[in-house]
N, C-alpha and C. Protein backbone atom coordinates (compact mmCIF):
# COMPACT_ATOMS: atom_id res chain seq x y z
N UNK A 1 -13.16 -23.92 13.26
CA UNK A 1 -14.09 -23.97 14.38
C UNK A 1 -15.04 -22.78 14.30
N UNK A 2 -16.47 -23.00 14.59
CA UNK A 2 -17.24 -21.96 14.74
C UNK A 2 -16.92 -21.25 16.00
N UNK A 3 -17.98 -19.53 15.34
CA UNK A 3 -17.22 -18.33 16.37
C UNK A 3 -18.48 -18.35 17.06
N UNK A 4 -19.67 -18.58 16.46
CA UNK A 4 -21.05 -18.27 16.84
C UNK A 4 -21.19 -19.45 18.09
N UNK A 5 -21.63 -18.86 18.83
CA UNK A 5 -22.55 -19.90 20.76
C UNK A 5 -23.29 -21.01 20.06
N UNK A 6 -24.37 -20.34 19.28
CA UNK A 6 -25.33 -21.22 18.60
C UNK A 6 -24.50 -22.60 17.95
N UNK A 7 -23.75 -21.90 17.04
CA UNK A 7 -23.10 -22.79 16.26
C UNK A 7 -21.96 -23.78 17.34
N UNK A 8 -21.16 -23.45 18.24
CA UNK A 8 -20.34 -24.45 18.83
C UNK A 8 -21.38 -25.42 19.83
N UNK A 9 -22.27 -24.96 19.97
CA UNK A 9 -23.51 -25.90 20.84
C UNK A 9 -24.25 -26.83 19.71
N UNK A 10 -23.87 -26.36 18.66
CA UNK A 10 -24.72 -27.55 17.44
C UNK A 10 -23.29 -28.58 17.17
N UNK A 11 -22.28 -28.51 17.38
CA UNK A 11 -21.17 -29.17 17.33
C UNK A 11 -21.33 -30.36 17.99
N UNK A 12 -21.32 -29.80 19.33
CA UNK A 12 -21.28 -30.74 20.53
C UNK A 12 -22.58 -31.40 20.43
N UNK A 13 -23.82 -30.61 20.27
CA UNK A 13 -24.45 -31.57 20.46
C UNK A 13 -24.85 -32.79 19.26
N UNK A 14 -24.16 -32.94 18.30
CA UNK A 14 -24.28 -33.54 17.01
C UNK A 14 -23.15 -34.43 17.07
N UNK A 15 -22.32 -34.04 17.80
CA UNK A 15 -21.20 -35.25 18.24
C UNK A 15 -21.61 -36.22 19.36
N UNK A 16 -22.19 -35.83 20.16
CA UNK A 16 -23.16 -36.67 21.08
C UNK A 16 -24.12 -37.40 21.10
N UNK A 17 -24.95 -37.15 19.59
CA UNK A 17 -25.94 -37.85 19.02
C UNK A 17 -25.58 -38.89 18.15
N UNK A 18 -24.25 -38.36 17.47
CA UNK A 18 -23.54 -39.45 16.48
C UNK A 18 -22.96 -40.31 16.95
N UNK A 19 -22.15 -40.01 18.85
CA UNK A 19 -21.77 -41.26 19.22
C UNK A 19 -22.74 -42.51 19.61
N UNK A 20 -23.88 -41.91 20.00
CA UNK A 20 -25.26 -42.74 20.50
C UNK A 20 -25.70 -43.28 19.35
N UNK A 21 -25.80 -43.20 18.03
CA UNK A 21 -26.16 -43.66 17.11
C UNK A 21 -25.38 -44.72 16.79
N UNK A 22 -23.89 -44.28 16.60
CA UNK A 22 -22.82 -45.10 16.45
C UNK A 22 -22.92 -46.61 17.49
N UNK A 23 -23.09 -46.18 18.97
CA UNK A 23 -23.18 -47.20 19.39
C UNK A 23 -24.26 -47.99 19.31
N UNK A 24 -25.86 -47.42 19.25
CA UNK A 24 -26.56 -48.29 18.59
C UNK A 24 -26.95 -49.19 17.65
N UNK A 25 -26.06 -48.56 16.59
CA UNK A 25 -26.07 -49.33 15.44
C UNK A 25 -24.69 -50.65 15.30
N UNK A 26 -24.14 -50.33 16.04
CA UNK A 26 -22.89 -51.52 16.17
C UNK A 26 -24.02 -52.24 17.50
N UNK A 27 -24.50 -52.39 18.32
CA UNK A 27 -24.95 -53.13 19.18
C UNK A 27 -26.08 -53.63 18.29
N UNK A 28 -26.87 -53.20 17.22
CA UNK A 28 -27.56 -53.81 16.21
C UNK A 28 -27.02 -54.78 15.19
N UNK A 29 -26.13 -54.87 14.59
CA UNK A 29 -25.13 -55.33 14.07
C UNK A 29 -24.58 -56.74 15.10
N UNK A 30 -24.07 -56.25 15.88
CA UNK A 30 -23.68 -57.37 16.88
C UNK A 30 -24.99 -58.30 16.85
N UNK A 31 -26.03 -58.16 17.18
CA UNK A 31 -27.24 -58.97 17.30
C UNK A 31 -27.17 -59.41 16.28
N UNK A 32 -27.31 -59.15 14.78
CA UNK A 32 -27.52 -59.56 13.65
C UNK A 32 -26.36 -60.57 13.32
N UNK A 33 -25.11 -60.55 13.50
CA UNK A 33 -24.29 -61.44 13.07
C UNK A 33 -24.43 -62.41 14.53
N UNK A 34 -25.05 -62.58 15.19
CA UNK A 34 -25.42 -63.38 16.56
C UNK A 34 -25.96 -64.13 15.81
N UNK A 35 -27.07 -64.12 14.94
CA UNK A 35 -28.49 -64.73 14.48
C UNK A 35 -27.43 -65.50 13.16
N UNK A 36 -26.61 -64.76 12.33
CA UNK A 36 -26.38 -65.28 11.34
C UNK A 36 -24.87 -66.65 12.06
N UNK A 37 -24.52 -66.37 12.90
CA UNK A 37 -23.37 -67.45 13.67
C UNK A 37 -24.68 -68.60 14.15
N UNK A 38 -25.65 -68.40 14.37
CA UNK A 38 -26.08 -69.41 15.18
C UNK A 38 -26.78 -70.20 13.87
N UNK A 39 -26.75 -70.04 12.71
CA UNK A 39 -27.31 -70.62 11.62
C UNK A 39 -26.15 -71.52 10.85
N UNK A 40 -25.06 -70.64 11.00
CA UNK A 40 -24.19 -71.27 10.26
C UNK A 40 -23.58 -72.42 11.55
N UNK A 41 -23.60 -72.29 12.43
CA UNK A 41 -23.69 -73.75 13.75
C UNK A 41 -24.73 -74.41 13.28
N UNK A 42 -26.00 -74.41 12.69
CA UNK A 42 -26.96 -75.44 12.23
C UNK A 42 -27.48 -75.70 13.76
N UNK A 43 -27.44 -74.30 14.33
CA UNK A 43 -28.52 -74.79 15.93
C UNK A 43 -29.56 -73.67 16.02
N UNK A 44 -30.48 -74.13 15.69
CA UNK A 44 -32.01 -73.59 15.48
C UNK A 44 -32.43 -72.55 16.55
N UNK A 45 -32.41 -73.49 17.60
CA UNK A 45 -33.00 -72.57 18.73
C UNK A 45 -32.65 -71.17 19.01
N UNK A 46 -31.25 -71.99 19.57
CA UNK A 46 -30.15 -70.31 19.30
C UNK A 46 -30.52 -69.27 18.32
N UNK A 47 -30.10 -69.68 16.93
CA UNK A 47 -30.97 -69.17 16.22
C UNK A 47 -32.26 -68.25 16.47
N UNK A 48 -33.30 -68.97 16.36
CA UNK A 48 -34.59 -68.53 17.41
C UNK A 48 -34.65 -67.60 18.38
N UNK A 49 -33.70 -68.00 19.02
CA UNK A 49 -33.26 -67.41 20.47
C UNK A 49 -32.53 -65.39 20.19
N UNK A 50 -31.78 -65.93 19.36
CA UNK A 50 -31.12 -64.45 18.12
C UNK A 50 -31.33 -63.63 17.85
N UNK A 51 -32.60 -64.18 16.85
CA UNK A 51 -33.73 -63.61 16.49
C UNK A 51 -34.48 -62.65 16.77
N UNK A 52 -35.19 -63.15 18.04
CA UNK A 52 -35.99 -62.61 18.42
C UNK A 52 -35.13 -61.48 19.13
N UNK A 53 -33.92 -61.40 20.00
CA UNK A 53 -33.02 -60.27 20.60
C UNK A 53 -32.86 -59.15 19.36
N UNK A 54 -32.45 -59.32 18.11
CA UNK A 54 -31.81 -59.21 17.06
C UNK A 54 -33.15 -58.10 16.50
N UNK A 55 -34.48 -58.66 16.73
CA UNK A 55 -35.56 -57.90 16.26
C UNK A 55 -35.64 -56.79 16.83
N UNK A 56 -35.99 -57.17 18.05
CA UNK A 56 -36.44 -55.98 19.30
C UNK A 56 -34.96 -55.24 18.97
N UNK A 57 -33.26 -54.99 18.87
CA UNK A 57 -32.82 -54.21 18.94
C UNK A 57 -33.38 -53.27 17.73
N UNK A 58 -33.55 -54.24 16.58
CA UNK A 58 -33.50 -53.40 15.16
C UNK A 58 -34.94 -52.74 15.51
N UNK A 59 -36.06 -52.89 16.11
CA UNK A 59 -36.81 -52.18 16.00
C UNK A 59 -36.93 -51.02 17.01
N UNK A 60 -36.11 -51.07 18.09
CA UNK A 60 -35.77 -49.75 19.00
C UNK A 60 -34.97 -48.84 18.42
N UNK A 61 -34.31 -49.37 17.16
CA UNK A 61 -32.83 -48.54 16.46
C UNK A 61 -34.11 -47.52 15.66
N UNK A 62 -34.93 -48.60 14.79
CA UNK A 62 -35.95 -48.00 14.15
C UNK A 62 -37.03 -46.48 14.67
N UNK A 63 -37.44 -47.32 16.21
CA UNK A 63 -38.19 -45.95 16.77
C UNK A 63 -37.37 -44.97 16.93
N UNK A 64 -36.25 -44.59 17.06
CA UNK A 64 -35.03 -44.07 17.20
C UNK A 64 -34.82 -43.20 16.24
N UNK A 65 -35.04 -43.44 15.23
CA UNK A 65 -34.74 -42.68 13.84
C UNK A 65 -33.37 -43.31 13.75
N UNK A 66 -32.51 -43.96 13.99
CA UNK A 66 -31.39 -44.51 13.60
C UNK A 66 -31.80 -45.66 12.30
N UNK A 67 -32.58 -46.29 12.00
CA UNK A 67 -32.84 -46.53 10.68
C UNK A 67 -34.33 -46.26 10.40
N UNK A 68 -33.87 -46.23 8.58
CA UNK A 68 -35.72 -45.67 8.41
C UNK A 68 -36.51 -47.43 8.70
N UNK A 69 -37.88 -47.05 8.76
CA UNK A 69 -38.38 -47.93 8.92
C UNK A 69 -38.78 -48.96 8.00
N UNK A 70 -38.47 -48.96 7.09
CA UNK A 70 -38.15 -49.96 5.80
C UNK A 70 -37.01 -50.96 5.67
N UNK A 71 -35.73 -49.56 5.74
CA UNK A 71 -34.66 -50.49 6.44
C UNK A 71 -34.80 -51.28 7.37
N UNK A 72 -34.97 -51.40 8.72
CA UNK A 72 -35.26 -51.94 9.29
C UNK A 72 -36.46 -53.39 9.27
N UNK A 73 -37.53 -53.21 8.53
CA UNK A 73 -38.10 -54.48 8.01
C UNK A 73 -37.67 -54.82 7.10
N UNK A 74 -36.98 -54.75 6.19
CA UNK A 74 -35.81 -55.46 5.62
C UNK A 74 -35.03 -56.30 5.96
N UNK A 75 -34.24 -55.70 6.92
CA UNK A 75 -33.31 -56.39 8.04
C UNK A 75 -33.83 -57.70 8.99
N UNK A 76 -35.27 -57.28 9.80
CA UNK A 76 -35.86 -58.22 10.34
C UNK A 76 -36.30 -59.75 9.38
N UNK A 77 -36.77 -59.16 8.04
CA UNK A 77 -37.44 -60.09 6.98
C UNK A 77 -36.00 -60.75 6.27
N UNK A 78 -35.29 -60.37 5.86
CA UNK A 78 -33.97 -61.31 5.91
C UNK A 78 -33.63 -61.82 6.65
N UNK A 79 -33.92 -61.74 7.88
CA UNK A 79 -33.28 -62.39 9.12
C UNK A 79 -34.44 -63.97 9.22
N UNK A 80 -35.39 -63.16 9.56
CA UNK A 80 -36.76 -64.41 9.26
C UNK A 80 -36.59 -65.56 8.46
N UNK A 81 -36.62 -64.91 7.10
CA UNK A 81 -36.22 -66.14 6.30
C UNK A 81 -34.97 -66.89 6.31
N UNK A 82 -33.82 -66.35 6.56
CA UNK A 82 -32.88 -66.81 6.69
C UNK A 82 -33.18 -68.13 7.86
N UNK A 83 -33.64 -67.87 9.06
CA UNK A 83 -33.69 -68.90 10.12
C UNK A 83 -34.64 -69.81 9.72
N UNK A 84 -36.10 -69.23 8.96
CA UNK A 84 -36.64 -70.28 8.57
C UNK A 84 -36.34 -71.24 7.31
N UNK A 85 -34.92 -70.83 6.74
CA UNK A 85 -34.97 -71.72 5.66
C UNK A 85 -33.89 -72.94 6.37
N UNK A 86 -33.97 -72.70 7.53
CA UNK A 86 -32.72 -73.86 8.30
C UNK A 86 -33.36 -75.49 8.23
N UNK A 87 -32.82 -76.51 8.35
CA UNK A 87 -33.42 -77.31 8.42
C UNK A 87 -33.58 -78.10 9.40
């Protein structure tokens, strides 16, 4: 354990940031396998419906600095095609 003020206040506060990240990125995740369940049901809308939830999280994770912003259009553009290749 650090002896330094500075240093036990960079602890805590880096454990507090990592749990907020942590939970953002599992509530991103959750959306994403939402989009990929509603494809493998072969129901579009839902799908659709997924999607679009599934975007807006990944792109708040993005403004966030929780992913870079590449990652993140990655993620969205796999997701895209994936729903649009449904039939």
């Amino acid at each position: 354990m650090a002896n330094i003020k500075s240093a036990k206040k960079r602890i805590l506060v880096n454990r507090t940031k990592a749990a907020r990240n942590k939970s953002i990125k599992s509530a991103t995740k959750t959306a994403i396998k939402k989009v990929y369940a509603a494809i493998d049901a072969k129901d579009k809308e839902a799908a659709k419906a997924a999607l679009l939830a599934a975007t807006s999280t990944i792109d708040k994770a993005a403004s966030k600095g929780i992913y870079h912003k590449n990652n993140a259009s990655r993620k969205i553009s796999r997701l895209n095609l994936a729903v649009n290749k449904m039939e």
